[in-house]
Protein backbone atom coordinates (compact mmCIF):
# COMPACT_ATOMS: atom_id res chain seq x y z
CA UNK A 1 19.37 -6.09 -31.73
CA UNK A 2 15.99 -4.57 -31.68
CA UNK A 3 13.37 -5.81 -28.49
CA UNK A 4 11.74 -7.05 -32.17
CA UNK A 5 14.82 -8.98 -32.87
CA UNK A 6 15.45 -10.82 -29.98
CA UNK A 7 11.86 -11.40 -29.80
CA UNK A 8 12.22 -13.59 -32.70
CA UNK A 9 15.68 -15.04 -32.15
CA UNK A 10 14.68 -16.54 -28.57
CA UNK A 11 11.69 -18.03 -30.76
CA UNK A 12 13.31 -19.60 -33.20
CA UNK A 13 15.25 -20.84 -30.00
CA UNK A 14 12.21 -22.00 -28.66
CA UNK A 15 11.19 -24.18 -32.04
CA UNK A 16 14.12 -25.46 -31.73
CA UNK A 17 14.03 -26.63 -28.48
CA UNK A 18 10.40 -27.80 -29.68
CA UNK A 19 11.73 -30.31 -32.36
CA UNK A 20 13.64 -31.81 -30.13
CA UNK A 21 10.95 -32.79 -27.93
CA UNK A 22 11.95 -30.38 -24.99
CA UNK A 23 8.48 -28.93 -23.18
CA UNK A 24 9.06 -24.98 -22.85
CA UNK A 25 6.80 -25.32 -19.95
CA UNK A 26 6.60 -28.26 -17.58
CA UNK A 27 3.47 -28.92 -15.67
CA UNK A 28 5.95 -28.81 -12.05
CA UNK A 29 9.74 -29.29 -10.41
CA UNK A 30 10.57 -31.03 -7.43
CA UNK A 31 12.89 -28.11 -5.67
CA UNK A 32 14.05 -29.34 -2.79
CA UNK A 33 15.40 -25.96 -1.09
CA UNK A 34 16.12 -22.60 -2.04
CA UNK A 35 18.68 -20.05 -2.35
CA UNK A 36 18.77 -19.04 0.43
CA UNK A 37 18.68 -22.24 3.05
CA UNK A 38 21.53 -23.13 1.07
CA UNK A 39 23.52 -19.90 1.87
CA UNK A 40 22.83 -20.86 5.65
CA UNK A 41 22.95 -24.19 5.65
CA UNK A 42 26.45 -24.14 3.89
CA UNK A 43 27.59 -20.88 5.40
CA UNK A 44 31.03 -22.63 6.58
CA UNK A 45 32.06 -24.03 3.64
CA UNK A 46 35.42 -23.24 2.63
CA UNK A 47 36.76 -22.54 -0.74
CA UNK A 48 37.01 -25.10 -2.94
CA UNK A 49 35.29 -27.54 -0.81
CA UNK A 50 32.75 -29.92 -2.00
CA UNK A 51 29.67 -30.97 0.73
CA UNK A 52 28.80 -33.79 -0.68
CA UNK A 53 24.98 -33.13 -0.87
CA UNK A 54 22.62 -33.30 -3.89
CA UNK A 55 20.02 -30.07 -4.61
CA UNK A 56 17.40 -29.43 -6.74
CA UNK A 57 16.57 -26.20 -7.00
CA UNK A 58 14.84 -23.76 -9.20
CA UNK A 59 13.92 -19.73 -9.99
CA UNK A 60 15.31 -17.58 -13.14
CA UNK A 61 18.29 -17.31 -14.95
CA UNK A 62 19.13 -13.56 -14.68
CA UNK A 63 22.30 -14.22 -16.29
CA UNK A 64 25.28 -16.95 -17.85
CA UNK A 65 28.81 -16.30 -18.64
CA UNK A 66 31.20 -18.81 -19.75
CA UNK A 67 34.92 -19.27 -18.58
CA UNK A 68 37.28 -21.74 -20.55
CA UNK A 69 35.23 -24.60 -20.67
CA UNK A 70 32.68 -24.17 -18.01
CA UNK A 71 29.96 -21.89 -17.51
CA UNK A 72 28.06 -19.90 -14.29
CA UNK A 73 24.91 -18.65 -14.02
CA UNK A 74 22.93 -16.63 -11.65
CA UNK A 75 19.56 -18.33 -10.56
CA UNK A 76 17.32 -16.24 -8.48
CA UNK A 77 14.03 -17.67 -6.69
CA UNK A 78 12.08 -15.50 -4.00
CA UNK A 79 14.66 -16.23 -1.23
CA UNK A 80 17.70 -14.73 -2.82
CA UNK A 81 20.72 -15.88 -5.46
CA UNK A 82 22.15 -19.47 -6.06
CA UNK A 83 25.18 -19.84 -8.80
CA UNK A 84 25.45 -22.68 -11.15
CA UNK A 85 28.54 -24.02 -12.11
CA UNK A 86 27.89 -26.11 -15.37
CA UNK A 87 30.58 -28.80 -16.15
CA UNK A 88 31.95 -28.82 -19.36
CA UNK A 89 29.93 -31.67 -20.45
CA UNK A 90 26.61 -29.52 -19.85
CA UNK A 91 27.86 -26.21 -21.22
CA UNK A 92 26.36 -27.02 -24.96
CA UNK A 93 22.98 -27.62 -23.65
CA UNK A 94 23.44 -24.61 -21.08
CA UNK A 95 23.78 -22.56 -23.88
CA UNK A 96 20.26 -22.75 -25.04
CA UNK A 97 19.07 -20.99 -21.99
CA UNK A 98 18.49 -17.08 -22.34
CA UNK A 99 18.23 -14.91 -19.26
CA UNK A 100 15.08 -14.80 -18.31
CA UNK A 101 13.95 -18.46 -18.22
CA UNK A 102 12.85 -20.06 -15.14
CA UNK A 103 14.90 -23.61 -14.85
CA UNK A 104 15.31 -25.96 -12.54
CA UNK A 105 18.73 -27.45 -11.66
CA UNK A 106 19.72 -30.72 -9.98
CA UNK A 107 23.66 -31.07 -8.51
CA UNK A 108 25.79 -30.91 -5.93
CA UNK A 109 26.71 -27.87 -3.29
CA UNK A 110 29.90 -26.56 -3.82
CA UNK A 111 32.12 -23.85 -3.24
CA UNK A 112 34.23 -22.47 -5.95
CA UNK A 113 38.05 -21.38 -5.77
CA UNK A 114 37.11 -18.19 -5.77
CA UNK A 115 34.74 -18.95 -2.82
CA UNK A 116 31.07 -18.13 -4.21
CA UNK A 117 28.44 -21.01 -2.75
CA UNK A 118 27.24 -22.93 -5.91
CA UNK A 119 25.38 -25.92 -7.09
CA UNK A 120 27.75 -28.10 -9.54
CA UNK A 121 24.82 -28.70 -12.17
CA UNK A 122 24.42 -32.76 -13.17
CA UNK A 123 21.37 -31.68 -14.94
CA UNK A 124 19.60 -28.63 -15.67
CA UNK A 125 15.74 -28.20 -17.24
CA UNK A 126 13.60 -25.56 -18.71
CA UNK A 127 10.41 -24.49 -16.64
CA UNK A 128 8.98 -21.51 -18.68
CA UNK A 129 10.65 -20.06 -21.81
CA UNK A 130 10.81 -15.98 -21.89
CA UNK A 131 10.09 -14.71 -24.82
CA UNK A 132 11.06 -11.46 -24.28
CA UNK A 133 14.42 -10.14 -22.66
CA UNK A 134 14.83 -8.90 -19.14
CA UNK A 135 16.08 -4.85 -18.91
CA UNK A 136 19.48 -4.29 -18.56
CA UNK A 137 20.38 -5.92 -15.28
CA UNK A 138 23.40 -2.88 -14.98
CA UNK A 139 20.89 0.11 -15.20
CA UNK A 140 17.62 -1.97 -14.28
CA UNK A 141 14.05 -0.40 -15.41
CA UNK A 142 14.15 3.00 -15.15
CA UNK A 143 10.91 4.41 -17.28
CA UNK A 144 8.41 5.07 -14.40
CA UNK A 145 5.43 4.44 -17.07
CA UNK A 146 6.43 1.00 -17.76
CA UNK A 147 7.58 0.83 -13.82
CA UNK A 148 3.88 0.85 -13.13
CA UNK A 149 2.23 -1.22 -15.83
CA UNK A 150 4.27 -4.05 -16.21
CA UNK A 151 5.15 -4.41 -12.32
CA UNK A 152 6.46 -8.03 -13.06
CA UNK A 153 9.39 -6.73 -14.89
CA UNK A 154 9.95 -3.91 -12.05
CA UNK A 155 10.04 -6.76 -9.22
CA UNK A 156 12.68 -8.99 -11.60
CA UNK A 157 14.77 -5.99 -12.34
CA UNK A 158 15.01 -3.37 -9.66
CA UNK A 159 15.58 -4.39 -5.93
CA UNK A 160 14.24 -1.87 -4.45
CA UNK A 161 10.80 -2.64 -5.79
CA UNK A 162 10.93 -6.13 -4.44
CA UNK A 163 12.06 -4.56 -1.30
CA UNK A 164 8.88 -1.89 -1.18
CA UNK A 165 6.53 -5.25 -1.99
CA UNK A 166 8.65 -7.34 1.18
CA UNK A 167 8.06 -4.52 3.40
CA UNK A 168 4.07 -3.76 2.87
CA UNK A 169 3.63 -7.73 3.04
CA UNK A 170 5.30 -7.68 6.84
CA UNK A 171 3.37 -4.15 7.30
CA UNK A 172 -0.02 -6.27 6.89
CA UNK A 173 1.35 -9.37 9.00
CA UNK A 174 2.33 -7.40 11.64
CA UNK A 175 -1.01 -4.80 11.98
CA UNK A 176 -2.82 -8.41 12.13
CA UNK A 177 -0.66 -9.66 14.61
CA UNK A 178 -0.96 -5.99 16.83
CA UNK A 179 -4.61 -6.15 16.29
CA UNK A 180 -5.19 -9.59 17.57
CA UNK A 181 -2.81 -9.56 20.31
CA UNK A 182 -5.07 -6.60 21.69
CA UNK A 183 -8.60 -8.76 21.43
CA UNK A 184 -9.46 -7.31 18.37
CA UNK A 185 -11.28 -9.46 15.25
CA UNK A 186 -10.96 -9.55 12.11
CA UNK A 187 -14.25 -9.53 9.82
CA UNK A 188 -15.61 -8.68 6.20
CA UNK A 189 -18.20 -5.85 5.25
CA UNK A 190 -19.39 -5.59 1.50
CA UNK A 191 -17.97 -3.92 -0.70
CA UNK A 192 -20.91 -2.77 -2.71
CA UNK A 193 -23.30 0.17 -0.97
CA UNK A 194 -26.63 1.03 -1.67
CA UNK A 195 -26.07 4.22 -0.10
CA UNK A 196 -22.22 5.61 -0.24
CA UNK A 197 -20.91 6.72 3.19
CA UNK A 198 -18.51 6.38 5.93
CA UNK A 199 -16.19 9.46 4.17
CA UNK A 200 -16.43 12.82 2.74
CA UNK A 201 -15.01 11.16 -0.89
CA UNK A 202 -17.52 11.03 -4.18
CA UNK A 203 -17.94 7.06 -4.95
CA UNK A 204 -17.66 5.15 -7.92
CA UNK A 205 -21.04 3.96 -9.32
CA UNK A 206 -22.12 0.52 -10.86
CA UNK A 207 -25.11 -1.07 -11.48
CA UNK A 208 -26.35 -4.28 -9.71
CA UNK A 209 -28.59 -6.26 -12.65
CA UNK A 210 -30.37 -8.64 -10.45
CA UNK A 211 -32.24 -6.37 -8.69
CA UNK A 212 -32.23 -2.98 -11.00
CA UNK A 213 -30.55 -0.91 -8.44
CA UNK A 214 -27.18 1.14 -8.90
CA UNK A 215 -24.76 0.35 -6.16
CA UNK A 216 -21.79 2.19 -4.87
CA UNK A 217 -17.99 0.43 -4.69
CA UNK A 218 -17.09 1.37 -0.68
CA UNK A 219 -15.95 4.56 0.57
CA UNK A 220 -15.26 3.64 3.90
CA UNK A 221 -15.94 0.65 6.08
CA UNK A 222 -17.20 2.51 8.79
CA UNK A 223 -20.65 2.50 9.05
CA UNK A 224 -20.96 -1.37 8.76
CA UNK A 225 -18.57 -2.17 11.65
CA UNK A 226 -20.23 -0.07 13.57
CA UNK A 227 -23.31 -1.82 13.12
CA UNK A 228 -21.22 -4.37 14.47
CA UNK A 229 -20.32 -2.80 17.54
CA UNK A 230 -24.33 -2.46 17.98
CA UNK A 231 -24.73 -6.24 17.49
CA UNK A 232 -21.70 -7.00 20.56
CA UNK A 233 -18.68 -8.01 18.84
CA UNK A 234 -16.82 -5.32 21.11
CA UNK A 235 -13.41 -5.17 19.26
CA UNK A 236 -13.39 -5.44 15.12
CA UNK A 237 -11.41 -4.48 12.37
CA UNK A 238 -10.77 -4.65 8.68
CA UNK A 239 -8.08 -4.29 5.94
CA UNK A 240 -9.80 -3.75 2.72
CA UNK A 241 -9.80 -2.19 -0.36
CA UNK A 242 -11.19 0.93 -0.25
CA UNK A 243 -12.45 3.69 -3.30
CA UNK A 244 -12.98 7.11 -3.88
CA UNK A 245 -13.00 8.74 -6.92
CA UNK A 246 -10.59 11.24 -6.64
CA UNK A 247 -7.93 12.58 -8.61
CA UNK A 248 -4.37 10.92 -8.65
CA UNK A 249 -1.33 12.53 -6.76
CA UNK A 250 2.06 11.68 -4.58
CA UNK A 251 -0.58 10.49 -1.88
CA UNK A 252 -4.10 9.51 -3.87
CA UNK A 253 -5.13 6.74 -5.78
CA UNK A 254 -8.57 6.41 -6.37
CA UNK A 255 -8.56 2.27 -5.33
CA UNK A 256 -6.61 1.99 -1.96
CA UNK A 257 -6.03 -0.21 1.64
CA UNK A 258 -7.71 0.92 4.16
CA UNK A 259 -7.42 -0.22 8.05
CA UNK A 260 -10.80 0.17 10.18
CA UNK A 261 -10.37 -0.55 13.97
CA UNK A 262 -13.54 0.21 16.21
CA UNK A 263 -13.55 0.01 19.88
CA UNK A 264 -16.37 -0.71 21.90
CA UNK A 265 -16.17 1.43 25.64
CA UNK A 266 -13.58 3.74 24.45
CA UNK A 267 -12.50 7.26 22.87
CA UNK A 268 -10.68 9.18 20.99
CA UNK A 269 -7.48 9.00 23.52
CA UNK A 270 -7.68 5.60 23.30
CA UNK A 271 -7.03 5.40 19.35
CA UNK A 272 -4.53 8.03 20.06
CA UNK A 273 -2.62 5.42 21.76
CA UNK A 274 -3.58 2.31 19.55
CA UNK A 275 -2.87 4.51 16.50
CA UNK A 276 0.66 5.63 17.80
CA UNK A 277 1.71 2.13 18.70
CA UNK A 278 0.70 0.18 15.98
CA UNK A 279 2.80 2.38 13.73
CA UNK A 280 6.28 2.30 16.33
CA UNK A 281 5.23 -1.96 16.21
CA UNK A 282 4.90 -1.80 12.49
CA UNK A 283 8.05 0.26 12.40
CA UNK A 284 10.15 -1.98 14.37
CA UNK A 285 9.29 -4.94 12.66
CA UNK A 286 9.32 -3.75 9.05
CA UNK A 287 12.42 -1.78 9.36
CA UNK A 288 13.92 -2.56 12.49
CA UNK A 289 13.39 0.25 14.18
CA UNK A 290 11.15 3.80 14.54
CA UNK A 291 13.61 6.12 12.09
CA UNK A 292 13.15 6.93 9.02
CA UNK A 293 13.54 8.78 6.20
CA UNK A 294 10.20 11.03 4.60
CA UNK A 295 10.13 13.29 1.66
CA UNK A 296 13.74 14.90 2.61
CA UNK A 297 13.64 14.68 6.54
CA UNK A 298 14.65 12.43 9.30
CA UNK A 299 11.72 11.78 11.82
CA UNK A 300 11.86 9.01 14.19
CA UNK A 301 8.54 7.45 14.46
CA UNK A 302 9.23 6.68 18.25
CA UNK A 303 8.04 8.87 21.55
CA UNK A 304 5.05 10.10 22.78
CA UNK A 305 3.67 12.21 19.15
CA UNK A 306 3.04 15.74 20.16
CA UNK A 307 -0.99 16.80 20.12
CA UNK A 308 -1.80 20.17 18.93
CA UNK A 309 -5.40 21.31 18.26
CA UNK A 310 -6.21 22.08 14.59
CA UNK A 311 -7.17 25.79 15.50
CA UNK A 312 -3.88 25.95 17.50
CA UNK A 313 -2.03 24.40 14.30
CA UNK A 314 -3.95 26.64 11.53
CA UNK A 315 -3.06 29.83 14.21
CA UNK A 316 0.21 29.01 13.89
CA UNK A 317 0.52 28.60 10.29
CA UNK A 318 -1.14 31.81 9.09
CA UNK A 319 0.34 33.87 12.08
CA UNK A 320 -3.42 35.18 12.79
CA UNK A 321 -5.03 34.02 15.77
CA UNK A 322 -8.44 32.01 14.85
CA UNK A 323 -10.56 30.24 16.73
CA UNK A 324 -14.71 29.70 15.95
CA UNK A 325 -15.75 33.38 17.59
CA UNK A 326 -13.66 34.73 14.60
CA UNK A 327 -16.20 36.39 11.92
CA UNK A 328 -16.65 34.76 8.84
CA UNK A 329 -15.43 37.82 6.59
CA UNK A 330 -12.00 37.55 9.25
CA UNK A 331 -11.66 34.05 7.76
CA UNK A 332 -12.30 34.62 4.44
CA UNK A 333 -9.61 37.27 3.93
CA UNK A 334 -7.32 35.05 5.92
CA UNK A 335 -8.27 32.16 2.97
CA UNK A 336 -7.62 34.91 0.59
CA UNK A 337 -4.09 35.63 1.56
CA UNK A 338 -2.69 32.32 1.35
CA UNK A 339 -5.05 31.64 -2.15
CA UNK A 340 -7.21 29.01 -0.75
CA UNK A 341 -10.28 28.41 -2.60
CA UNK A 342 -13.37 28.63 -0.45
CA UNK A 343 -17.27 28.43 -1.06
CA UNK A 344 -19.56 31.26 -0.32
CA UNK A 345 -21.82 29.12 1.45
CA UNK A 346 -19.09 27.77 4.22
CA UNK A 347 -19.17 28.69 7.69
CA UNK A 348 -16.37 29.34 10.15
CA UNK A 349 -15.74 25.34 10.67
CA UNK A 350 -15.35 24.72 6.98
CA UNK A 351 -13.08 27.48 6.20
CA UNK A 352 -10.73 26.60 9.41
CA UNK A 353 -10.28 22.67 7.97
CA UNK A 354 -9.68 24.41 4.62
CA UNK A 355 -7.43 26.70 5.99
CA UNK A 356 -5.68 23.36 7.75
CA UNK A 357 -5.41 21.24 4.75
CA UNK A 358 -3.83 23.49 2.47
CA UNK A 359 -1.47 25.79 4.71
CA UNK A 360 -1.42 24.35 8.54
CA UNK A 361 -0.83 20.33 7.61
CA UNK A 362 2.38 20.78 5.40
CA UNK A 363 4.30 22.70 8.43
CA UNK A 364 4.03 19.25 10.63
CA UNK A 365 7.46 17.11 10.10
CA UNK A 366 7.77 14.86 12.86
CA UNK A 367 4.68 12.84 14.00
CA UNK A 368 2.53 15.11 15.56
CA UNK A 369 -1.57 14.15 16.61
CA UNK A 370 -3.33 16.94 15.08
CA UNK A 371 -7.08 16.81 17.52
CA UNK A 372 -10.13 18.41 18.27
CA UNK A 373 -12.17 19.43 14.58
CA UNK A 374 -14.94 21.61 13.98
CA UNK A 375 -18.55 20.27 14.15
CA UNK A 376 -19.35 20.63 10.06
CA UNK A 377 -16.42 18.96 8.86
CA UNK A 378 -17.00 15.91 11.34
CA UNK A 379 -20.22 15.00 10.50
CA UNK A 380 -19.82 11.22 12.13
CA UNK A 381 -17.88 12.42 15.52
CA UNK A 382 -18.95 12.65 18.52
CA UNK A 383 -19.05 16.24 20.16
CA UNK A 384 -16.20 17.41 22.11
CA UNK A 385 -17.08 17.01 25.68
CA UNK A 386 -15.66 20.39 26.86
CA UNK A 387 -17.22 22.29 23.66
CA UNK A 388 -20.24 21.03 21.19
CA UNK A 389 -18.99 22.78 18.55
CA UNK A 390 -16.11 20.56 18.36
CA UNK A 391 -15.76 16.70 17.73
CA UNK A 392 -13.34 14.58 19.58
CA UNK A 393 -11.97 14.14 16.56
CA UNK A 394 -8.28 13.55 15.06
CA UNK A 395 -5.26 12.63 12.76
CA UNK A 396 -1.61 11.25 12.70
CA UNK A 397 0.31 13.80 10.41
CA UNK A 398 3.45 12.93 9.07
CA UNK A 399 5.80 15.24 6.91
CA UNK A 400 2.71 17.32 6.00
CA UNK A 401 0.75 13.52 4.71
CA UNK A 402 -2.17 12.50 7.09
CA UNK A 403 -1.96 8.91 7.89
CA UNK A 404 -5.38 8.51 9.59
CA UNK A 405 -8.30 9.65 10.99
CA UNK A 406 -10.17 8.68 14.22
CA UNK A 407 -12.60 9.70 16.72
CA UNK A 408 -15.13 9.01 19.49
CA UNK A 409 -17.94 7.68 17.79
CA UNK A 410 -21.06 9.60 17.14
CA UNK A 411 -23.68 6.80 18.91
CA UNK A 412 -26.54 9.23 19.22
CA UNK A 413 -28.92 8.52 16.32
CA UNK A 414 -30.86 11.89 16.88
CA UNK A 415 -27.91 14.13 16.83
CA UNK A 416 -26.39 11.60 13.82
CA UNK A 417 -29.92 12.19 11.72
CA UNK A 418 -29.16 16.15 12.57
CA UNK A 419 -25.39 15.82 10.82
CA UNK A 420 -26.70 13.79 7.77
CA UNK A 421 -29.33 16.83 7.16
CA UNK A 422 -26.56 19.09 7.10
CA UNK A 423 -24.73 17.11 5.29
CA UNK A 424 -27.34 17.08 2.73
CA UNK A 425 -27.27 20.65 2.39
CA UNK A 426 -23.71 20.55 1.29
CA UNK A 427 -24.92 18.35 -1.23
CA UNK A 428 -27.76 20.50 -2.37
CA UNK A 429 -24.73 23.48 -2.66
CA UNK A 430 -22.56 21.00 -4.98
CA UNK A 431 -20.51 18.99 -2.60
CA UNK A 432 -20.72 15.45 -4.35
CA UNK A 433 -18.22 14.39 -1.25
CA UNK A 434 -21.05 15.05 1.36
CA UNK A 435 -22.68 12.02 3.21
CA UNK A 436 -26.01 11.10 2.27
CA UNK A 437 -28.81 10.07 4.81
CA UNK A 438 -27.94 6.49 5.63
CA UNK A 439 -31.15 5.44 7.33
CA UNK A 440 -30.71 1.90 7.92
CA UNK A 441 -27.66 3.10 9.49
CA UNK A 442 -29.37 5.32 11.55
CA UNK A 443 -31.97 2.65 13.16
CA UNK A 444 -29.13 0.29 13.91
CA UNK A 445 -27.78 3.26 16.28
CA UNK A 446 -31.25 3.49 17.60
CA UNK A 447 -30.74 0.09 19.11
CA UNK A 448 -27.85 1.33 21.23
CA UNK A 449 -24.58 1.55 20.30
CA UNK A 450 -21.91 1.77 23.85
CA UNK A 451 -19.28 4.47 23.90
CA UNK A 452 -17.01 3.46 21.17
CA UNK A 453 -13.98 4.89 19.67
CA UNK A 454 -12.97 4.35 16.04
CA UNK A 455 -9.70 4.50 14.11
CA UNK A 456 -8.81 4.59 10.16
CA UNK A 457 -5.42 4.24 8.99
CA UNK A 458 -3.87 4.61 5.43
CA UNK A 459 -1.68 1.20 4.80
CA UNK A 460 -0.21 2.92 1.81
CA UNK A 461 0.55 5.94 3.74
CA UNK A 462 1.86 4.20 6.03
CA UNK A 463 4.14 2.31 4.09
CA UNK A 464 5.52 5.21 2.38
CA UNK A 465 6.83 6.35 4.84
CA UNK A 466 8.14 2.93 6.15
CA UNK A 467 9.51 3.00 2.76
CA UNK A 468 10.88 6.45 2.69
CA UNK A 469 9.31 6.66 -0.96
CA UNK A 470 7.97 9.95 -2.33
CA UNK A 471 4.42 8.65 -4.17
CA UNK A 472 1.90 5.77 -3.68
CA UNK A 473 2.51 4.54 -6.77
CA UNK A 474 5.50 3.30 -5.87
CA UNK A 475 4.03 1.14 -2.85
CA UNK A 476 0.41 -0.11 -4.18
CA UNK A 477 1.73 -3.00 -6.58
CA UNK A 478 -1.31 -1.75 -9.76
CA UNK A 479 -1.43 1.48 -9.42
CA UNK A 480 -4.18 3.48 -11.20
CA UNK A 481 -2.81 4.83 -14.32
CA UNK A 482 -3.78 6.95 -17.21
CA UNK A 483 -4.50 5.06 -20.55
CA UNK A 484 -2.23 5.02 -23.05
CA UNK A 485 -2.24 6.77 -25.99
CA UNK A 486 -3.02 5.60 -29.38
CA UNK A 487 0.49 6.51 -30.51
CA UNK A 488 2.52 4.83 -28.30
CA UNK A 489 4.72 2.22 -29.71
CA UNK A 490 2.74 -1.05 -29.05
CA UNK A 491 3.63 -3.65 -26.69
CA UNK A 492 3.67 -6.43 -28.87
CA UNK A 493 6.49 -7.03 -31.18
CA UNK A 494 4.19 -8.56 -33.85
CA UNK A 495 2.57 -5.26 -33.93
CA UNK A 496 -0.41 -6.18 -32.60
């Protein structure tokens, strides 16, 4: 039968079940446990056994079969699998159930002769009729397209997606829980800017009717916790949802979770540290441990992460030795050889990050602290202490995939004022990506803001490779996607 077909046969089911008075969707259920309390509650029960004690329980029939003159079904709720054994007396009205529908079921626990844990039914009622039938539970959902846009059907029918969704859950419990422990707080910044900043990323623009003004959807969250650092609360953070409009990839989607951490009195060492054990505590909680495996190797998350400078790493890479003395036309033929794209207006900074991101950053496997940027690429960093025209500035690279970015804070407003006029420039050349001047910004650093260090970290990043999944599609629940096209067959069976 056509998806058409059974459409309509599991409605005329459901008229059916109408006349008779039955209500396809009951306003609640009394469950009194779940699957999987009954597994360990009745964990010693031997074959054949009865215990004795009455259930209700409840989740979705993902399938029935019927031997002789009884019946079993497989009910599935967020803990796990319960079977139902249906009596021969309840096997007719059993029947009427399609895999799929959410029931609940009232009987006794019991183990069958054949030693599966069950609950001998005594009566058994519909909760929500589905309309439409579950994929093939032997081959699951496979189509990556409908994966992604009906994620519902991907978390009933594949186990690995419910397993992805399990895992970034604990992955947000357990930064919380790392964050507090340490003194750290937890607080909200808006989400709409008046000025876009915080990250080299072009924004999203809307319009805010009430007072006439476009707004931007956040970049970053940086440059409002760090007002926040000015005002005395010494140690806050924030998850939130972060946007950039940028292209989609394995590791970019334009709406995304982003962790802020900001650090009153310390530097960029510190978030070395904070960033490197938050992802080993993350690790060992989510997965049990600090190996994994990442877009075809074996790292182990665990150690002290090697630190290598980014003029060092992009050395290295090219086999040319670089470093901020080396002329401009040097660099430019070095870009040239490995076919990076470069501006004619970039200086020796910009063209060693470019050199970085697309040659030096995809030869790192294991964890590895990549520090120490140039000046123009860093515009809200704080200059290296040993040499100003460096930033203490740096990022967690794993498997070639940044996870983060952190730094000692830029606190001096004049020098911060000086970086935003560059930055400006960059605009003025075409870079939609560079910071504008944030001047309210700017006279909240002129109140004093202590030594501070900050720290960003990817969530979905970081679950991917928690995960040991190749794109973030696969670990943001609603991804972005790409409409669909006029010609593809429509998702409603009336036609509609």
């Amino acid at each position: 039968m056509s998806e058409e077909e059974l459409y309509r046969a599991r409605l005329s089911k459901l008229q059916a079940l109408q006349t008779k008075g039955v209500d396809a969707w009951p306003v609640r259920f009394d469950r009194t446990h779940v699957a999987a309390e009954l597994h360990d509650t009745y964990n010693d029960l031997e074959a054949g056994a009865e215990s004795g004690a009455n259930v209700r329980v409840a989740g979705r029939l993902m399938s029935s079969r019927t031997q002789g003159k009884v019946a079993f079904g497989d009910l599935v709720d967020a803990s796990g699998k319960i079977q139902l054994f249906v009596a021969p007396e309840g096997v007719e009205a059993f029947d009427s159930f399609d895999s799929g529908d959410v029931i609940g079921a009232s009987g006794e626990v019991i183990r069958t002769k054949r030693g599966e844990l069950s609950v001998r039914t005594t009566d058994i009622v519909l909760l929500a009729k589905a309309l439409r039938p579950l994929p093939d539970k032997w081959h699951g959902l496979q189509d990556v397209e409908v994966r992604f846009r009906q994620r519902y059907l991907d978390l009933i029918a594949n186990p690995d997606a419910r397993r992805i969704a399990e895992l970034r859950i604990e992955t947000l419990r357990t930064t919380r829980n790392f964050l507090d422990a340490r003194g750290f707080n937890e607080v909200e910044t808006p989400v709409l800017h008046p000025i876009p900043g915080g990250a080299a990323a072009e924004p999203f623009v809307t319009h805010f009717n009430a007072i006439s003004n476009d707004m931007y959807l956040r970049v970053a969250t940086e440059l409002y916790l760090k007002r926040l650092i000015v005002g005395g609360l010494e140690r806050v953070y924030e998850i939130g949802r972060t946007f950039r409009n940028e292209g989609l990839s394995y590791k970019y989607n334009p709406e995304f979770t982003m962790l802020e951490a900001y650090q009153a009195y310390a530097d960029y060492g510190d978030m070395m540290e904070l960033v490197q054990s938050l992802v080993q505590d993350v690790a060992q909680q989510t997965i049990g441990g600090t190996k994994t495996s990442f877009r075809g190797h074996d790292i182990d998350l665990g150690g002290r992460w090697p630190r290598v400078t980014m003029i060092d790493l992009v050395s290295k890479a090219t086999g040319t030795k670089i470093d901020l003395d080396t002329p401009v036309t040097d660099l430019r033929e070095t870009c040239a050889r490995f076919d990076v794209e470069v501006q004619p207006w970039w200086g020796a900074g910009m063209l060693i990050g470019e050199l970085h991101d697309k040659v030096a950053e995809k030869t790192i496997v294991e964890p590895t602290i990549v520090q120490d940027y140039p000046l123009d690429i860093s515009p809200l960093a704080r200059r290296h202490r040993d040499d100003p025209r460096l930033t203490e500035r740096f990022e967690p690279i794993v498997c070639g995939m940044e996870i983060g970015n952190a730094f000692s804070e830029l606190n001096d407003p004049i020098d911060q004022r000086v970086r935003f006029e560059a930055q400006m420039e960059a605009r003025e050349h075409g870079d939609l990506e560079a910071n504008p001047i944030d001047e309210p910004y700017i006279r909240a650093l002129e109140y004093g803001m202590p030594p501070t260090g900050g720290l960003g970290v990817g969530i979905d990043r970081v679950v991917m490779v928690l995960a040991g999944v190749q794109s973030i599609r696969e670990v943001i629940l609603f991804p972005a996607l790409r409409p669909e096209t006029a010609d593809e067959e429509s998702d409603d069976p009336n036609g509609g």
